[in-house]
PDB file of N, CA and C in Angstrom:
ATOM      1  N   UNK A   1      34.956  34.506 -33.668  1.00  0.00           N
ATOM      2  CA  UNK A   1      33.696  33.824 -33.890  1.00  0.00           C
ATOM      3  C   UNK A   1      33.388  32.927 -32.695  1.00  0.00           C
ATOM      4  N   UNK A   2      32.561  32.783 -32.890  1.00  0.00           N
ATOM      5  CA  UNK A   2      31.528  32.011 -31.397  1.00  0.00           C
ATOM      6  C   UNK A   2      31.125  30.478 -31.463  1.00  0.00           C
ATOM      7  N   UNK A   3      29.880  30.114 -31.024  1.00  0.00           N
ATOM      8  CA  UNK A   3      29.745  28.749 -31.490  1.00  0.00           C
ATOM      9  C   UNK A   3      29.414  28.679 -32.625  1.00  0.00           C
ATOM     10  N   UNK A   4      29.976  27.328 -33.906  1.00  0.00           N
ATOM     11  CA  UNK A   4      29.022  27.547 -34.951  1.00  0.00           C
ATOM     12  C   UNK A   4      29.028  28.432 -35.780  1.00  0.00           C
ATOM     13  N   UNK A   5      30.105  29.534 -35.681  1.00  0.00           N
ATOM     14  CA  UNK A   5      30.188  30.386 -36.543  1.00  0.00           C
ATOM     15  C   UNK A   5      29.105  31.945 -36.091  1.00  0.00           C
ATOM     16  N   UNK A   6      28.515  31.923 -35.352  1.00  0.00           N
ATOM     17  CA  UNK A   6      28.209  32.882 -34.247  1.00  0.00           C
ATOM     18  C   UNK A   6      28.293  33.684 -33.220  1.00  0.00           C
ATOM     19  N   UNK A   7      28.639  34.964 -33.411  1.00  0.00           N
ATOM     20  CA  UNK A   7      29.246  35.750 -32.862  1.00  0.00           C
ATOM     21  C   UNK A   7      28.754  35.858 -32.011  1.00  0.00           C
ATOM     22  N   UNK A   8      29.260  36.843 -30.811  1.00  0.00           N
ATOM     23  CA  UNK A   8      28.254  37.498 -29.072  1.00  0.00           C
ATOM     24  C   UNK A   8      27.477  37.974 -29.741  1.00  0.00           C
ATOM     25  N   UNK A   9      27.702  39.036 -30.484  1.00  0.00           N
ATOM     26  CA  UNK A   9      26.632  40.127 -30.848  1.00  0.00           C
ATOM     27  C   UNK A   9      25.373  39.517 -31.556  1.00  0.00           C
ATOM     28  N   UNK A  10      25.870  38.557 -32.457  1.00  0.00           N
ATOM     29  CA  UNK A  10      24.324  37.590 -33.021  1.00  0.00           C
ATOM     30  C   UNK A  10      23.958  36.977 -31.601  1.00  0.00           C
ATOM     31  N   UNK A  11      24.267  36.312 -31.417  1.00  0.00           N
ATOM     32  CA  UNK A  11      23.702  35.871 -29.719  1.00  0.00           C
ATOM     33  C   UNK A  11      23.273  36.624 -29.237  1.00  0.00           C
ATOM     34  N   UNK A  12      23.673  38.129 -28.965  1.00  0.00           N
ATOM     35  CA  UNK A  12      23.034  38.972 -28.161  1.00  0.00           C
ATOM     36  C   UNK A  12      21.494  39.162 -28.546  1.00  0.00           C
ATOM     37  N   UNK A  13      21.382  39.700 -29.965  1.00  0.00           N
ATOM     38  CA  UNK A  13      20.008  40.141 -30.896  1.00  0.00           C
ATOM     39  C   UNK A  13      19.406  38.479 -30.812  1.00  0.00           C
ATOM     40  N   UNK A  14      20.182  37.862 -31.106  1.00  0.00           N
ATOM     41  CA  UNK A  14      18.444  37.165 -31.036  1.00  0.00           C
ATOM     42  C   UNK A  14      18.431  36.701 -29.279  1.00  0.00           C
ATOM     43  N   UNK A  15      18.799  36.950 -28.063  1.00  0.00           N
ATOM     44  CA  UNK A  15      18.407  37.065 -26.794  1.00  0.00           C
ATOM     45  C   UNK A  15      17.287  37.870 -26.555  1.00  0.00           C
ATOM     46  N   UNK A  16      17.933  38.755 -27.273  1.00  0.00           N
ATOM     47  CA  UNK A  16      16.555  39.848 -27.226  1.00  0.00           C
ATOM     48  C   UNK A  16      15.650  39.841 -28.263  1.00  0.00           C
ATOM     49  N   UNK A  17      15.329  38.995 -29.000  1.00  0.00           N
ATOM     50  CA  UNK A  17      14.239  39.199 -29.773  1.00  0.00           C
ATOM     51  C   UNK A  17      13.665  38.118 -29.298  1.00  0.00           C
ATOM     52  N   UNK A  18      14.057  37.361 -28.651  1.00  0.00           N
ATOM     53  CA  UNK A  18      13.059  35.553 -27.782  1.00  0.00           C
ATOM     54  C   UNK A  18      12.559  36.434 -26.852  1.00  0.00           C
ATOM     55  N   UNK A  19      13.334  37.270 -25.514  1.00  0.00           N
ATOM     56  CA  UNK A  19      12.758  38.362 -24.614  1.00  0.00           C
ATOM     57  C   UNK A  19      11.321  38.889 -25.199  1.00  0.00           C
ATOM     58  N   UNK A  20      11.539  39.696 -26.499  1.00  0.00           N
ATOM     59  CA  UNK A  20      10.621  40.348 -26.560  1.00  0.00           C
ATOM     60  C   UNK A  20       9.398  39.582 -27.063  1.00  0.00           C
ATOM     61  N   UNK A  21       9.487  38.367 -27.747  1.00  0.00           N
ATOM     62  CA  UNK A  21       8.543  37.625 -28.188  1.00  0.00           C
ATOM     63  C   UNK A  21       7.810  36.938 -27.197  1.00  0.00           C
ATOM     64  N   UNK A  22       8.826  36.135 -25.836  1.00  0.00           N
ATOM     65  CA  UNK A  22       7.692  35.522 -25.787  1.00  0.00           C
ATOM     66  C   UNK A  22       7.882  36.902 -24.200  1.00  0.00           C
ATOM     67  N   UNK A  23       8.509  37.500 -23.892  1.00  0.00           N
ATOM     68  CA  UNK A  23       8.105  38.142 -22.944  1.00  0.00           C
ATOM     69  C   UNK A  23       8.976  37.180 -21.244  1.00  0.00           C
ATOM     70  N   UNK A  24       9.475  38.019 -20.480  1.00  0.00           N
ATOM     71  CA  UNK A  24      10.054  37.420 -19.391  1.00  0.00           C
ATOM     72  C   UNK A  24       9.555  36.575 -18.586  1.00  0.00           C
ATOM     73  N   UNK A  25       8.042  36.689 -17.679  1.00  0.00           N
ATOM     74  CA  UNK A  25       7.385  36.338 -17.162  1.00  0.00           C
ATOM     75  C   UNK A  25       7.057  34.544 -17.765  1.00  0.00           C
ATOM     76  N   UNK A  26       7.288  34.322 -18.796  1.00  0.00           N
ATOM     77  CA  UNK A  26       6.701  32.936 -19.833  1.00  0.00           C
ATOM     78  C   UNK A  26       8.081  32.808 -19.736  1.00  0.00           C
ATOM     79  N   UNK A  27       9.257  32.919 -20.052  1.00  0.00           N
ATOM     80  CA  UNK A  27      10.772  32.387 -19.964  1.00  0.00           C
ATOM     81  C   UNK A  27      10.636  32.081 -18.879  1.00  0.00           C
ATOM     82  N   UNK A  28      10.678  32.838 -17.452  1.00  0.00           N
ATOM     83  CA  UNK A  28      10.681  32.252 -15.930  1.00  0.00           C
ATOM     84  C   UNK A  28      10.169  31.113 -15.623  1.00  0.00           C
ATOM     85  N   UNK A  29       8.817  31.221 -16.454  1.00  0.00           N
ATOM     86  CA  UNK A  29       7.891  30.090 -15.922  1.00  0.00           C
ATOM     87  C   UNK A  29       8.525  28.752 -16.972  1.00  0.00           C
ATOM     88  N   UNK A  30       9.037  28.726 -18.249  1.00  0.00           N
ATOM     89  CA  UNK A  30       9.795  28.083 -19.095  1.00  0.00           C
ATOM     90  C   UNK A  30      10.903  27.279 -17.688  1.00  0.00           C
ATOM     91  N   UNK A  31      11.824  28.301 -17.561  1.00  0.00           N
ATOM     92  CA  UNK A  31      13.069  27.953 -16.847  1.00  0.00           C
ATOM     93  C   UNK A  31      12.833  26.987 -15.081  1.00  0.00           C
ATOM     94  N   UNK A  32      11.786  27.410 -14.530  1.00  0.00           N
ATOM     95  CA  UNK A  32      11.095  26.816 -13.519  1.00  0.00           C
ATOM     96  C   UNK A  32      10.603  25.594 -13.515  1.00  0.00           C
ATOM     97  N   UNK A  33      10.089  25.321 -15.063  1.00  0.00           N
ATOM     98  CA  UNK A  33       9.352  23.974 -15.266  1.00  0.00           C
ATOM     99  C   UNK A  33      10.405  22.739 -15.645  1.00  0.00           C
ATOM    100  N   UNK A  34      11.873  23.630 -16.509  1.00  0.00           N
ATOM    101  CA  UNK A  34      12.635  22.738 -16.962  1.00  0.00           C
ATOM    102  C   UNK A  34      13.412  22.491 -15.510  1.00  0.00           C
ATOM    103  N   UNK A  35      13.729  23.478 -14.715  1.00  0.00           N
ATOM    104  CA  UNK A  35      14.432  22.878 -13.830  1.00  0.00           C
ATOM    105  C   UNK A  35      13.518  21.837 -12.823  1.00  0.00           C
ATOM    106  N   UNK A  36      12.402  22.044 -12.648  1.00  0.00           N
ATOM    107  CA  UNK A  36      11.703  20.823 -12.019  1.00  0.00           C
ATOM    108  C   UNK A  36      11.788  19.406 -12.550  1.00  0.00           C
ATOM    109  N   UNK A  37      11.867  19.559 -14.312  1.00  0.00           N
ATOM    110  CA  UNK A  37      11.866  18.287 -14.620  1.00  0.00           C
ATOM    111  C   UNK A  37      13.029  17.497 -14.210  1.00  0.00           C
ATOM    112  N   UNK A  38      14.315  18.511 -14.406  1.00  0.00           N
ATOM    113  CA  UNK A  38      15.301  18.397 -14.418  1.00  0.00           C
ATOM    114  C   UNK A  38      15.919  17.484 -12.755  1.00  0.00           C
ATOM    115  N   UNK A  39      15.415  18.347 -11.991  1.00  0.00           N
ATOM    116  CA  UNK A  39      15.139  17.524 -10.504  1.00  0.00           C
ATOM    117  C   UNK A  39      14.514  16.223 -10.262  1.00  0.00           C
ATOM    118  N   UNK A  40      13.389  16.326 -10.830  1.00  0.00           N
ATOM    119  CA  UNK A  40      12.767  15.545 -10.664  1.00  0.00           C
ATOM    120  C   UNK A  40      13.441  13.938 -11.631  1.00  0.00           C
ATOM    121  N   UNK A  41      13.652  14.098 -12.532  1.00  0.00           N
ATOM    122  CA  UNK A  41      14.533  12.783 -13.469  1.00  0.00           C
ATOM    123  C   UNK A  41      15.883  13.005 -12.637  1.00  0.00           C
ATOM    124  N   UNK A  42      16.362  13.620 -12.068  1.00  0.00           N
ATOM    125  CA  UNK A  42      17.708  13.269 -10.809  1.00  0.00           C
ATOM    126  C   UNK A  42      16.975  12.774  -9.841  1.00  0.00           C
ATOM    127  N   UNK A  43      16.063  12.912  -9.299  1.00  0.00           N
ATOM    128  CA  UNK A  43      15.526  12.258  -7.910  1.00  0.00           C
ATOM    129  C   UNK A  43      15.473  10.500  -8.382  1.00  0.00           C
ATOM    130  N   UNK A  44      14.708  10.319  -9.652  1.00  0.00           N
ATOM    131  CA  UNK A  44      14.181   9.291 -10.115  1.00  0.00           C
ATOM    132  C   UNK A  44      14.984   8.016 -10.378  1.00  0.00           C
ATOM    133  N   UNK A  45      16.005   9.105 -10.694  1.00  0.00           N
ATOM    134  CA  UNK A  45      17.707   8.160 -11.130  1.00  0.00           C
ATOM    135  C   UNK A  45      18.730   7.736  -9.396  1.00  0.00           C
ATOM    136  N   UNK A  46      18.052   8.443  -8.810  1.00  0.00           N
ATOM    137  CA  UNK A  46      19.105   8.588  -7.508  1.00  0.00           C
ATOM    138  C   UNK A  46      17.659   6.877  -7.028  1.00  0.00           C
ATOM    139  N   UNK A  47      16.771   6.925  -7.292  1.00  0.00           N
ATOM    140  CA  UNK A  47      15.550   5.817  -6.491  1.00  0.00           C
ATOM    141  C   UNK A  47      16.107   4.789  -7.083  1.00  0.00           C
ATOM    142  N   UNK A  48      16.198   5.021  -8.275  1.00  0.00           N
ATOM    143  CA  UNK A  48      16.509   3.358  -9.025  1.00  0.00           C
ATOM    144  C   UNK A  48      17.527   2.765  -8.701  1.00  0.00           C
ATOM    145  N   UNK A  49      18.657   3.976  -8.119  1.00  0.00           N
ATOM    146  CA  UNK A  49      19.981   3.543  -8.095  1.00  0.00           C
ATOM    147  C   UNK A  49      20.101   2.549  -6.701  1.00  0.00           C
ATOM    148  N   UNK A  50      19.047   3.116  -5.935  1.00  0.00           N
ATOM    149  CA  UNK A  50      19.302   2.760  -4.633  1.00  0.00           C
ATOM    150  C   UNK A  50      18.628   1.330  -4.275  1.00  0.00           C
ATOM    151  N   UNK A  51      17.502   1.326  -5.222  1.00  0.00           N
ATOM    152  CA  UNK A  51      16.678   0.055  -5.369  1.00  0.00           C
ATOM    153  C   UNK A  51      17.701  -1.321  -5.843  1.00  0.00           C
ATOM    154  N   UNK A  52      18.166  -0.798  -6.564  1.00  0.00           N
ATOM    155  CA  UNK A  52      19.096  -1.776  -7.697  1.00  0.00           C
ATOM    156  C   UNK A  52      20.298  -2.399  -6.599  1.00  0.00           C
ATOM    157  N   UNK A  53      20.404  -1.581  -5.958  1.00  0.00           N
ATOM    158  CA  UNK A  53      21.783  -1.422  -4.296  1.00  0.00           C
ATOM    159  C   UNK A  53      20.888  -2.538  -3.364  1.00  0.00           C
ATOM    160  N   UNK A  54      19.541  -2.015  -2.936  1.00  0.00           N
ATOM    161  CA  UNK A  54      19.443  -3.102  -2.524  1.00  0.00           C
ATOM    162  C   UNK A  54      18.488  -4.388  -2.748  1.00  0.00           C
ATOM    163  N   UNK A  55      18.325  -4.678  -4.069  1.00  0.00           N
ATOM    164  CA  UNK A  55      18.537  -5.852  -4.653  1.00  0.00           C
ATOM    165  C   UNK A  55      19.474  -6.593  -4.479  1.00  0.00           C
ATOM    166  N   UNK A  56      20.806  -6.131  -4.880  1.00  0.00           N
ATOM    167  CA  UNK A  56      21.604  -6.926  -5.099  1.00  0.00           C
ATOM    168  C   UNK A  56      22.273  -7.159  -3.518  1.00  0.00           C
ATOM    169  N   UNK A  57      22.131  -6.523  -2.573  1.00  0.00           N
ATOM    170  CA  UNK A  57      22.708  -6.606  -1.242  1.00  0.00           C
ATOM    171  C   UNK A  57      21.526  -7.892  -0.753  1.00  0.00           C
ATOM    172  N   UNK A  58      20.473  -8.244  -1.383  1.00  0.00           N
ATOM    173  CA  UNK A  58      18.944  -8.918  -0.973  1.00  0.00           C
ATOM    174  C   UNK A  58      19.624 -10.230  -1.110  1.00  0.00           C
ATOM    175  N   UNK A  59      20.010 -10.244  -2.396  1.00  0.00           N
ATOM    176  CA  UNK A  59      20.411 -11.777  -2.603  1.00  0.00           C
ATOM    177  C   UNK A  59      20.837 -12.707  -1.680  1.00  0.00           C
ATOM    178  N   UNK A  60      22.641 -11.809  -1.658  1.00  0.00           N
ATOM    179  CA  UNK A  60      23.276 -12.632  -0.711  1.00  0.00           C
ATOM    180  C   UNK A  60      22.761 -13.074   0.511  1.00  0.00           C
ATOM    181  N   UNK A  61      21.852 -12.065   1.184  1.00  0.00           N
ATOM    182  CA  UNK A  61      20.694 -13.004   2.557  1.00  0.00           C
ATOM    183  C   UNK A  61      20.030 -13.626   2.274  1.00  0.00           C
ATOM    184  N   UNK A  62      19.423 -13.966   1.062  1.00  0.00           N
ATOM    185  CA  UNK A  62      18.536 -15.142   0.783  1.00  0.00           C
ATOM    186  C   UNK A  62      19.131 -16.110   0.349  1.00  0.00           C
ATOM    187  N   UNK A  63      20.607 -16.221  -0.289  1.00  0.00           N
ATOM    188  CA  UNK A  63      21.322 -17.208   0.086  1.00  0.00           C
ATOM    189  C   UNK A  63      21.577 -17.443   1.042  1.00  0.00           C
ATOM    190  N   UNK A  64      22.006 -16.661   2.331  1.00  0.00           N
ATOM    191  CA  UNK A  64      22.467 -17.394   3.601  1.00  0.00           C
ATOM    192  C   UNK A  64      21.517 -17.834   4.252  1.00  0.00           C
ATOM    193  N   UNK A  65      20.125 -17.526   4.201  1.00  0.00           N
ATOM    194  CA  UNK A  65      18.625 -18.075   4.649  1.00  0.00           C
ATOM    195  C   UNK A  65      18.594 -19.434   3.775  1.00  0.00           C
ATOM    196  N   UNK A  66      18.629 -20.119   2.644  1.00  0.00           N
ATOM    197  CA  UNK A  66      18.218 -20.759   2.160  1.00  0.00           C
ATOM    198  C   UNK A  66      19.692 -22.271   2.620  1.00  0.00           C
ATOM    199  N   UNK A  67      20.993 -21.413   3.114  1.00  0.00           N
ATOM    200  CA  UNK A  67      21.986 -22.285   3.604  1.00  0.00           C
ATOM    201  C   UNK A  67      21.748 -22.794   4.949  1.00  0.00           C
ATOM    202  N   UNK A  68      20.862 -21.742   5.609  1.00  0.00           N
ATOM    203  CA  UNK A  68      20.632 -22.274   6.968  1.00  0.00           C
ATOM    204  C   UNK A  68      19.387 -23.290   7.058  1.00  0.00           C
ATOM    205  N   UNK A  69      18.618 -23.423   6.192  1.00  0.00           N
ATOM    206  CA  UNK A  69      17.340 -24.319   5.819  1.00  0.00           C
ATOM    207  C   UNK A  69      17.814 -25.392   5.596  1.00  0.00           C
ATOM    208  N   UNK A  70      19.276 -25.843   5.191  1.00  0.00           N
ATOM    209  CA  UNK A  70      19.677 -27.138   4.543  1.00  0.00           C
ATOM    210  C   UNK A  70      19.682 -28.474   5.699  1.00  0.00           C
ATOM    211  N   UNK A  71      19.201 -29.365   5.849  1.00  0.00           N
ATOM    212  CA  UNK A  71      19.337 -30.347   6.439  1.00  0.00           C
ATOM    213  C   UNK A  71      20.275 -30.882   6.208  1.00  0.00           C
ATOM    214  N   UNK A  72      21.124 -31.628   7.337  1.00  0.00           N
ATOM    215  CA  UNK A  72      22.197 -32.420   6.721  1.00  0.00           C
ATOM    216  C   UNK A  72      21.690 -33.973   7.690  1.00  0.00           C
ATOM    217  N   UNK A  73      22.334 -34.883   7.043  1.00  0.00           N
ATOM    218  CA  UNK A  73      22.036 -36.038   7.979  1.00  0.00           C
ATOM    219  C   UNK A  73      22.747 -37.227   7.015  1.00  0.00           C
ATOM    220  N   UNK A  74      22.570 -38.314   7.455  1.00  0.00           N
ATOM    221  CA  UNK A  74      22.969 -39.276   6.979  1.00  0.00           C
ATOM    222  C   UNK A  74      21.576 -40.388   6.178  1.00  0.00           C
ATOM    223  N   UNK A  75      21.762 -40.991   5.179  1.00  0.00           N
ATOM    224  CA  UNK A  75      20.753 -41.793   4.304  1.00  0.00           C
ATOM    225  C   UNK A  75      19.992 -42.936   5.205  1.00  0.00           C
ATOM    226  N   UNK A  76      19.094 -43.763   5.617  1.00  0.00           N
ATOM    227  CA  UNK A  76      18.960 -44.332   6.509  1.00  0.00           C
ATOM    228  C   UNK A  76      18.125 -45.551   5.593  1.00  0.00           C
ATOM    229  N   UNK A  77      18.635 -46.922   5.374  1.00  0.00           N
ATOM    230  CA  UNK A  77      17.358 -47.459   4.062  1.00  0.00           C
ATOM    231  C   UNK A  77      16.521 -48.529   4.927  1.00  0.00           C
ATOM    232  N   UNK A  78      15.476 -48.108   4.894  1.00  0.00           N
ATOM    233  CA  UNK A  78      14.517 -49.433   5.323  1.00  0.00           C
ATOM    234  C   UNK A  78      14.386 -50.417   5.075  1.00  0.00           C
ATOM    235  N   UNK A  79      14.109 -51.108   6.365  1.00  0.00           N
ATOM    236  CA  UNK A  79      13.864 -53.098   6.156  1.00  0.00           C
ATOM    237  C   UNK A  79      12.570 -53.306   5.934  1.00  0.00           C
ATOM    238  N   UNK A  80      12.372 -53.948   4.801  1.00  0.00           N
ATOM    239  CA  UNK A  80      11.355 -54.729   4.477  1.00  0.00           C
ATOM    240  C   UNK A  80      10.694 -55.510   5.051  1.00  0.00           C
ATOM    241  N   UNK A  81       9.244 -55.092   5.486  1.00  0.00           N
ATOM    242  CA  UNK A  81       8.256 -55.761   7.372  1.00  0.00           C
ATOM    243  C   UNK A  81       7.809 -57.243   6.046  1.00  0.00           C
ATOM    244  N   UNK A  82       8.164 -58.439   6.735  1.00  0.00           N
ATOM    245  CA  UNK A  82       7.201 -59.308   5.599  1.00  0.00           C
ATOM    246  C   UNK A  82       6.161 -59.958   6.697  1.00  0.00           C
TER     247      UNK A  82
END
């Protein structure tokens, strides 16, 4: 037995009865469209991944930009002009 309790030979008959229903030419164009989607949600996942990469690589330079902005100095308190 096969998957599910399904043999080759049931697998086989109904292969060929989807063939004959909807016809080869409409499966191709079926199989063409899924693999585009299929590409296309991998392309989409590979963008985000890379976005997310450099986000997080973004940070750490806008911390070291915001360390180099720091003034340092000493407090200095004013005398009172009377």
């Amino acid at each position: 037995m096969g998957v599910g309790g399904i043999g080759i030979w049931q697998l086989l008959i109904i292969l060929v009865l989807v063939v004959l229903i909807f016809g080869t030419k409409k499966l191709k164009n079926v199989g063409g469209d899924l693999g585009g989607a299929i590409k296309s949600f991998k392309s989409s996942m590979k963008d985000d991944g890379s976005k997310a990469a450099e986000a997080e690589n973004a940070e750490p330079a806008q911390l070291k930009q915001a360390e180099e902005n720091v003034v340092e100095g000493e407090k200095v308190e004013e005398k009172e002009k009377a």
